[in-house]
C-alpha atoms as a PDB file:
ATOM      1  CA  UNK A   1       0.000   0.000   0.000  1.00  0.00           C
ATOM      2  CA  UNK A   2       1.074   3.857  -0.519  1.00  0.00           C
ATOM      3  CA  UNK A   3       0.021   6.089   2.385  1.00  0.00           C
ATOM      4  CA  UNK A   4       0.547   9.551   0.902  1.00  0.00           C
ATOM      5  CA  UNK A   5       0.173  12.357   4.205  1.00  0.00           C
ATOM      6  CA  UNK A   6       0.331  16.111   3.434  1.00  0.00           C
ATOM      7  CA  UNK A   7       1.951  17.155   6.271  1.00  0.00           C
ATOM      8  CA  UNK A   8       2.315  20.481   7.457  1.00  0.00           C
ATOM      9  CA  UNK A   9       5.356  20.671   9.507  1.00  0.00           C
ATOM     10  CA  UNK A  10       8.624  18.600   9.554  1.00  0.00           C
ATOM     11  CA  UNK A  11       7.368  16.904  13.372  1.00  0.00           C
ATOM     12  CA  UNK A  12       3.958  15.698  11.829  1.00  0.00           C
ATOM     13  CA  UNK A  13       6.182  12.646  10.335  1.00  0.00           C
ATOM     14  CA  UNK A  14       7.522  11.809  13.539  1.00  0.00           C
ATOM     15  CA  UNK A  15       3.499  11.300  14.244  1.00  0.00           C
ATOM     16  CA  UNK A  16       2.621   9.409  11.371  1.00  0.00           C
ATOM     17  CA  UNK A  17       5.357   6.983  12.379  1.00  0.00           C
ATOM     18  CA  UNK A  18       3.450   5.921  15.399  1.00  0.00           C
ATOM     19  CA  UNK A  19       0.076   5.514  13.285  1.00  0.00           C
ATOM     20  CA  UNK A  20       1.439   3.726  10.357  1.00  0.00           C
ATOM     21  CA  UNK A  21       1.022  -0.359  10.348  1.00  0.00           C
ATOM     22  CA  UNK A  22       3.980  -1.848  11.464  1.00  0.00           C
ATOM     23  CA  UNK A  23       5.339  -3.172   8.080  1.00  0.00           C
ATOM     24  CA  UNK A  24       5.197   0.402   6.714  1.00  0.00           C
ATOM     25  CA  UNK A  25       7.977   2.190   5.099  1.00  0.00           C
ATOM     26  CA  UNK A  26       8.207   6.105   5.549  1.00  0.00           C
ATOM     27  CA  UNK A  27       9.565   8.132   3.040  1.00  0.00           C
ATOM     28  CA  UNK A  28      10.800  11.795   3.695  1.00  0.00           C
ATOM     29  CA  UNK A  29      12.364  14.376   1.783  1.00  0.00           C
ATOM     30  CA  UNK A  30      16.202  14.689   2.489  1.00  0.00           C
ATOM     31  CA  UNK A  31      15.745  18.137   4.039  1.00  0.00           C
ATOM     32  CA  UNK A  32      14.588  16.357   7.030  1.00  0.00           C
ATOM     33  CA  UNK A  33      17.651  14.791   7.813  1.00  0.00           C
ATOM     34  CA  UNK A  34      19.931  17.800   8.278  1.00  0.00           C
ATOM     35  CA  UNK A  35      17.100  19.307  11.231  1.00  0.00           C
ATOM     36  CA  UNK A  36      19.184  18.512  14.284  1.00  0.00           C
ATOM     37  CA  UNK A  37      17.436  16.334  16.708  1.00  0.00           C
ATOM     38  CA  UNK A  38      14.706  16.123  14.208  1.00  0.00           C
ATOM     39  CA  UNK A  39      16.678  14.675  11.188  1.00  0.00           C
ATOM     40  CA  UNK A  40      18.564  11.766  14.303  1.00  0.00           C
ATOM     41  CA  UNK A  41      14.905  10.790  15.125  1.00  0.00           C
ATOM     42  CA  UNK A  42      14.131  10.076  12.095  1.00  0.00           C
ATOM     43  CA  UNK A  43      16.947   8.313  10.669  1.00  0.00           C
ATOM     44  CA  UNK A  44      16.839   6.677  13.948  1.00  0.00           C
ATOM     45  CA  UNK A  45      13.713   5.381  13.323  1.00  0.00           C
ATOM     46  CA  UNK A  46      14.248   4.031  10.043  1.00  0.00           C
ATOM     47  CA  UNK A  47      13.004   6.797   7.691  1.00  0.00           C
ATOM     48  CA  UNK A  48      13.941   6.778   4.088  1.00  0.00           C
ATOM     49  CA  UNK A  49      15.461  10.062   2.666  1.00  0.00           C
ATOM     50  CA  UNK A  50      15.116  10.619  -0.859  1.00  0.00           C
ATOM     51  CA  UNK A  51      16.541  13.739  -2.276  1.00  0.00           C
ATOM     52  CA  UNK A  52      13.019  16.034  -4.239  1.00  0.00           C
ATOM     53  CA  UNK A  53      15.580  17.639  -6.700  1.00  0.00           C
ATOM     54  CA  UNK A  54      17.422  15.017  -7.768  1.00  0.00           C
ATOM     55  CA  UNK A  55      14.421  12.728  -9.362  1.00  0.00           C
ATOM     56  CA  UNK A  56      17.241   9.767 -10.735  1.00  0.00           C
ATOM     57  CA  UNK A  57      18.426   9.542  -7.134  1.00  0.00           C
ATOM     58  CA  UNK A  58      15.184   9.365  -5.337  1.00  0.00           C
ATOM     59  CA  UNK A  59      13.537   6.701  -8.298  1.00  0.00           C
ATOM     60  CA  UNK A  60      17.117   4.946  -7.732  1.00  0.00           C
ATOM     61  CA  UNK A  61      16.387   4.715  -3.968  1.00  0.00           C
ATOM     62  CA  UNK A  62      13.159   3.877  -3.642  1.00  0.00           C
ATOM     63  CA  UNK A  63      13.935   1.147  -6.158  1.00  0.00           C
ATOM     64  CA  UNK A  64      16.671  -0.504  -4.027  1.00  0.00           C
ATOM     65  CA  UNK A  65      13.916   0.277  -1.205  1.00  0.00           C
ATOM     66  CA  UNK A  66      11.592  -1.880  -2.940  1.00  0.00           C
ATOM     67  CA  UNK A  67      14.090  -5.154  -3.527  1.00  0.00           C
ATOM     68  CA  UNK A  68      15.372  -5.545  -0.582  1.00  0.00           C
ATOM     69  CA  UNK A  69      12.056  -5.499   1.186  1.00  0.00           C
ATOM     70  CA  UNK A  70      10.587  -7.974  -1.382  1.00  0.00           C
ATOM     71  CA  UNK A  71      14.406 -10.087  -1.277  1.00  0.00           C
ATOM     72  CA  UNK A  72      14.791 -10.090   2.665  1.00  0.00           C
ATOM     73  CA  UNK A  73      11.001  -9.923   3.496  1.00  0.00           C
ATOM     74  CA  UNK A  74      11.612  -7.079   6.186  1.00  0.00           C
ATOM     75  CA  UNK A  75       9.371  -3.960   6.384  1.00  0.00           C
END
């Protein structure tokens, strides 16, 4: 399944985290990650950064994403 939010602020995906089913992915822009605390939590928690401006990159991530989940069966 795709779960697409429209969050309004960069802590509303710390949020959705908690309310996702467990063998859901999150996806976040790379932005996030260089936020201090904000950007550890979530790589912490296992967020996926994919980089907006860069569209090869983030279709080349989210396609490794996508194999190893369906190769090692993890979420």
């Amino acid at each position: 399944y795709v779960i697409v939010c429209n969050h309004q602020a960069s802590l509303d995906l710390m949020g959705m985290v908690e309310v996702i089913p467990d063998r859901c992915v999150p996806v976040a822009k790379k932005e996030l990650l260089y936020m201090g605390m904000v950007g550890w939590a979530c790589w912490l928690s296992g967020i996926i950064f994919i980089d907006r401006y860069k569209r090869e990159d983030a279709i080349n991530v989210i396609s490794q994403t996508a194999r190893t989940m369906r190769h090692e069966n993890v979420r």
